[in-house]
Structures are given as structure tokens and as C-alpha cells.
Protein backbone atom coordinates (compact mmCIF):
# COMPACT_ATOMS: atom_id res chain seq x y z
CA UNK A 1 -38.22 18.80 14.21
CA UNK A 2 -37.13 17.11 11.07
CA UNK A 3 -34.02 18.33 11.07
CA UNK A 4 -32.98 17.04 14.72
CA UNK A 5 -33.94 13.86 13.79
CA UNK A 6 -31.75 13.89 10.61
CA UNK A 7 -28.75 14.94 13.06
CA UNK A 8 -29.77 12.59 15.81
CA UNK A 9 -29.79 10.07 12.74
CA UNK A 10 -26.60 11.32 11.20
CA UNK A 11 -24.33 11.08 14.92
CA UNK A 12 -25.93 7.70 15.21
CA UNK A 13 -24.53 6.44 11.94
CA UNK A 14 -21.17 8.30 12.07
CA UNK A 15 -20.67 6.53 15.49
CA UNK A 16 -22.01 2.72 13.83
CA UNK A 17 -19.48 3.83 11.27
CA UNK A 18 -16.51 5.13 13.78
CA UNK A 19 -17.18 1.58 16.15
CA UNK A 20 -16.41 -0.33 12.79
CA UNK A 21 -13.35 1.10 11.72
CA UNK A 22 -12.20 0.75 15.61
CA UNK A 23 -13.09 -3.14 14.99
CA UNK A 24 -11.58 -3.54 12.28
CA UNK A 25 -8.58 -2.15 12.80
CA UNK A 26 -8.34 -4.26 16.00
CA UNK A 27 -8.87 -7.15 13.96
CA UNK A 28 -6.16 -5.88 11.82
CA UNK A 29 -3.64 -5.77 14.59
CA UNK A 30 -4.37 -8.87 16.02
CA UNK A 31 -4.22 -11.09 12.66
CA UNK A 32 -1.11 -8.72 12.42
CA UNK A 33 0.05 -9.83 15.95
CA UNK A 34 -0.81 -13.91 14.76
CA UNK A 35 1.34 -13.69 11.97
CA UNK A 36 4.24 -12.44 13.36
């Protein structure tokens, strides 16, 4: 029981994490995009 909850927990964060770097890097390209 614990243990699914730890991997529930751990797929939730790796996809928080995963949705950041996507926004960021989006942000990236667009001030990229701005400065040309």
C-alpha cells in the first residue's frame, strides 16, 4: 500500500517536474524568438 502511493507520488512529481522544463523551455524560445 505504501509503496503505490510513493510511486503514484513519485509519477506525479516527475510529471510537475517534466511540465516545467516544457515551460520553460517555451519561454526560452519565445524570449529567443523576441530578441531576434
Amino acid at each position: 500500500m505504501l509503496y503505490t502511493e510513493w510511486r503514484a507520488m513519485y509519477a506525479y512529481r516527475t510529471m510537475i517536474d517534466t511540465l516545467q522544463v516544457m515551460d520553460l523551455m517555451a519561454l526560452f524560445a519565445v524570449t529567443w524568438k523576441l530578441h531576434e
